[in-house]
N, C-alpha and C. Protein backbone atom coordinates (compact mmCIF):
# COMPACT_ATOMS: atom_id res chain seq x y z
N UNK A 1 137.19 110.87 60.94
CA UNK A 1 137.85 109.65 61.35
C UNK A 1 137.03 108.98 62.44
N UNK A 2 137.17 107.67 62.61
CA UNK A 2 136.50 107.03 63.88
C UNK A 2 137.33 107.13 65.09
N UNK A 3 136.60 106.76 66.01
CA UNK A 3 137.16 106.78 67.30
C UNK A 3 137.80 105.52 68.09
N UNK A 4 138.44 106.10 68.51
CA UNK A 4 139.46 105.05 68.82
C UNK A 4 139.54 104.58 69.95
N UNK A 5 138.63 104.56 70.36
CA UNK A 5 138.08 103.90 71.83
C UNK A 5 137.77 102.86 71.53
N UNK A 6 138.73 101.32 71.54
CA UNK A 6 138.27 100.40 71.85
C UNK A 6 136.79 99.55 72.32
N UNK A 7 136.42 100.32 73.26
CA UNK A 7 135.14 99.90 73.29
C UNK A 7 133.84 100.60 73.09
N UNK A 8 134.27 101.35 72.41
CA UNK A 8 133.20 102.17 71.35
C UNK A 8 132.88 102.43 70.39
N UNK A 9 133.89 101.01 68.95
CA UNK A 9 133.79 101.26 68.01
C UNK A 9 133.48 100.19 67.62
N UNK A 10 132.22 100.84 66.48
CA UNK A 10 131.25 99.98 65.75
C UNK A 10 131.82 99.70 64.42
N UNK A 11 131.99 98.26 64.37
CA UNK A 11 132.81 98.12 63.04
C UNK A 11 131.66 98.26 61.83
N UNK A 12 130.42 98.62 62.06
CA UNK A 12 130.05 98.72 60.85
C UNK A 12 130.50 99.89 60.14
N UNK A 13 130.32 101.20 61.38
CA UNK A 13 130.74 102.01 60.59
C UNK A 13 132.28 102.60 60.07
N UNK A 14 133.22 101.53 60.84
CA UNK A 14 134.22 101.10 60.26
C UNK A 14 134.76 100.73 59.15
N UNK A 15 134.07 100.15 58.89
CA UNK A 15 133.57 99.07 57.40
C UNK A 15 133.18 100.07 56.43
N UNK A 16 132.07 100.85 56.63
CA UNK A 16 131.39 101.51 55.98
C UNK A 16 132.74 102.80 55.13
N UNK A 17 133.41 103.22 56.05
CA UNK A 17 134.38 104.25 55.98
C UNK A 17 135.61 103.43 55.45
N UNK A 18 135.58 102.55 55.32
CA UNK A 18 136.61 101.79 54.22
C UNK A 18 136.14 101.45 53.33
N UNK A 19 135.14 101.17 53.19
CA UNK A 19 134.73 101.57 51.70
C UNK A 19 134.70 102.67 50.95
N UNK A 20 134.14 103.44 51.70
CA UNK A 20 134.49 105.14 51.30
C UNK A 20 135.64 105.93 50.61
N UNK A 21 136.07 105.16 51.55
CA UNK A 21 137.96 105.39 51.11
C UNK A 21 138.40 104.73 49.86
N UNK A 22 138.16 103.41 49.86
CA UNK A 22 138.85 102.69 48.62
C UNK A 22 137.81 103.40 47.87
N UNK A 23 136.82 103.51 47.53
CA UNK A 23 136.13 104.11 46.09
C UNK A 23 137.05 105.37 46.16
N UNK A 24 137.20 106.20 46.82
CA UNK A 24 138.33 107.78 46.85
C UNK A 24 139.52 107.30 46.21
N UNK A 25 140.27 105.86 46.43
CA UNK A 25 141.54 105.90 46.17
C UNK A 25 141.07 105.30 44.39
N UNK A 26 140.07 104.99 44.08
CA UNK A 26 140.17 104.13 42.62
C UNK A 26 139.75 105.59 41.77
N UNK A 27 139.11 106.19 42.42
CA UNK A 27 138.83 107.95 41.74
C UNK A 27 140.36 108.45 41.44
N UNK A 28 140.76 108.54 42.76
CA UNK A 28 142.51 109.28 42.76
C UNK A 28 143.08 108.77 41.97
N UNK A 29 143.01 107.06 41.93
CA UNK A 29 143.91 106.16 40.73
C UNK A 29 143.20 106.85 39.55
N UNK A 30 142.69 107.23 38.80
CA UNK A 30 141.85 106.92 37.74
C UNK A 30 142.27 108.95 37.01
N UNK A 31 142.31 109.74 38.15
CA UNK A 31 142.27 110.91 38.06
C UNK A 31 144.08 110.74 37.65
N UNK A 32 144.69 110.18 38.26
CA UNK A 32 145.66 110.55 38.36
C UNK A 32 146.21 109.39 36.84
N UNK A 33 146.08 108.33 36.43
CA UNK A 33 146.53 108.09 34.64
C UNK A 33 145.89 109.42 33.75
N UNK A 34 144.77 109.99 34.35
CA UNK A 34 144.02 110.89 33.34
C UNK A 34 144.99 112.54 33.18
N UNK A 35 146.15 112.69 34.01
CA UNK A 35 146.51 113.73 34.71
C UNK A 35 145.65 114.89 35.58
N UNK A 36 144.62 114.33 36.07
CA UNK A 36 143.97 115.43 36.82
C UNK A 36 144.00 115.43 37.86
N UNK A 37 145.13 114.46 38.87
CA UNK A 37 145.33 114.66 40.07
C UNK A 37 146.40 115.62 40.30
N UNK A 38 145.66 116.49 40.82
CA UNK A 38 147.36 117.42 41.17
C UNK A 38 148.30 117.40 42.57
N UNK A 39 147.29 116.43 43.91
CA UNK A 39 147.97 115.77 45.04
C UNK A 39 148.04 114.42 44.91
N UNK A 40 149.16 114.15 44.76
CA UNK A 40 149.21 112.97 44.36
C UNK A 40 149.63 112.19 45.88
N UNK A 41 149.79 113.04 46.81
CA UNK A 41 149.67 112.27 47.90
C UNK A 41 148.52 111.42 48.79
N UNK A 42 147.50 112.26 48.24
CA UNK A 42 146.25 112.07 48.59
C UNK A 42 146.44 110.56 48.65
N UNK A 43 147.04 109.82 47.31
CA UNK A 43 146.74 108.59 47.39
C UNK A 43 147.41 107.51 48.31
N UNK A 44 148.13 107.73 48.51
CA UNK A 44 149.03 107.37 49.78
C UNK A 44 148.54 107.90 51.03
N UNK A 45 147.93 109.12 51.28
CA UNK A 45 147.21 109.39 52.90
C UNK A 45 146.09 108.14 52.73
N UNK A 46 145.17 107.95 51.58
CA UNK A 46 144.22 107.45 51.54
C UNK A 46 144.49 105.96 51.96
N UNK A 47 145.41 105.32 51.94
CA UNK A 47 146.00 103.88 51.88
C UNK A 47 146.25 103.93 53.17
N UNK A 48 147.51 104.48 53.65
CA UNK A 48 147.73 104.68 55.43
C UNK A 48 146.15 104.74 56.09
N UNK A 49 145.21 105.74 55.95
CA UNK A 49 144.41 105.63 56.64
C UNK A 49 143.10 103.97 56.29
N UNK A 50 143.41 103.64 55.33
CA UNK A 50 142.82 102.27 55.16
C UNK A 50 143.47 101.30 55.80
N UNK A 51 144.45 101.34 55.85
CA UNK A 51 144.93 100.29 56.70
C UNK A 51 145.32 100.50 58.21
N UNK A 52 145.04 101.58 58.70
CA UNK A 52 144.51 101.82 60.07
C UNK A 52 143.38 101.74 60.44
N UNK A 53 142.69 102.16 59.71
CA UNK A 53 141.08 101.33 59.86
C UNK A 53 141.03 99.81 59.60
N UNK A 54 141.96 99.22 59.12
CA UNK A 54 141.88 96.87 59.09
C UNK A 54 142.43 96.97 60.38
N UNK A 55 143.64 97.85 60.65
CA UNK A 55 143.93 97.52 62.17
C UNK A 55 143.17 97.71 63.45
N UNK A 56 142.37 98.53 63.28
CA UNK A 56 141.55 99.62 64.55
C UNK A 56 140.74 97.86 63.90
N UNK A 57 140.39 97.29 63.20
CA UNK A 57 138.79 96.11 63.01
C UNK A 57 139.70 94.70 63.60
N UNK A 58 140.77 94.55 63.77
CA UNK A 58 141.65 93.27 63.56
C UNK A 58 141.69 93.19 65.49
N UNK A 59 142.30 94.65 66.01
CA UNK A 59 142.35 94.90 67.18
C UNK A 59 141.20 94.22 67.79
N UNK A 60 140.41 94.85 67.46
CA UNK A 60 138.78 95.10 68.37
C UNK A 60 138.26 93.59 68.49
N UNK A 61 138.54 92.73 67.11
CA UNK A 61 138.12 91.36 66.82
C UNK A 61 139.09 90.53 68.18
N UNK A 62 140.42 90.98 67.95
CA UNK A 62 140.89 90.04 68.77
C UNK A 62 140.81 90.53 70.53
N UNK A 63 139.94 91.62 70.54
CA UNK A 63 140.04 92.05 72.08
C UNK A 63 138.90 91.08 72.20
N UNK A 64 137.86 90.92 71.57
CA UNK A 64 136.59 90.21 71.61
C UNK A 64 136.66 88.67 72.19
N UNK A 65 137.98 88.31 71.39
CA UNK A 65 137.75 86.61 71.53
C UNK A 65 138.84 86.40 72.89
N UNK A 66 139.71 87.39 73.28
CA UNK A 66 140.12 87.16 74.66
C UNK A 66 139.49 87.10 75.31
């Protein structure tokens, strides 16, 4: 996970790790019509943590322009 220090996080590699993730969740989607997901929560941790990573990038943007 990234760090959550405000002023120590580099949204590239922010960015980078949300991408990561959504390719994981279109695998999980894809595994899981095929029946070969057997955690099907995975796909839902995977989503929560994507959208804590837009927030940790949304934060940081608007600490910037204050």
């Amino acid at each position: 996970m990234i760090e959550k220090n405000k002023n120590e996080v580099d949204l590239n590699k922010v960015r980078d790790e949300i991408i990561k993730l959504k390719k994981n969740l279109l695998n999980f989607k894809f595994q899981k019509s095929t029946g070969q997901l057997e955690k099907t929560s995975e796909i839902k941790k995977t989503r929560v943590q994507i959208s804590r990573l837009k927030t940790t990038i949304s934060k940081v943007k608007r600490g910037r322009n204050a």
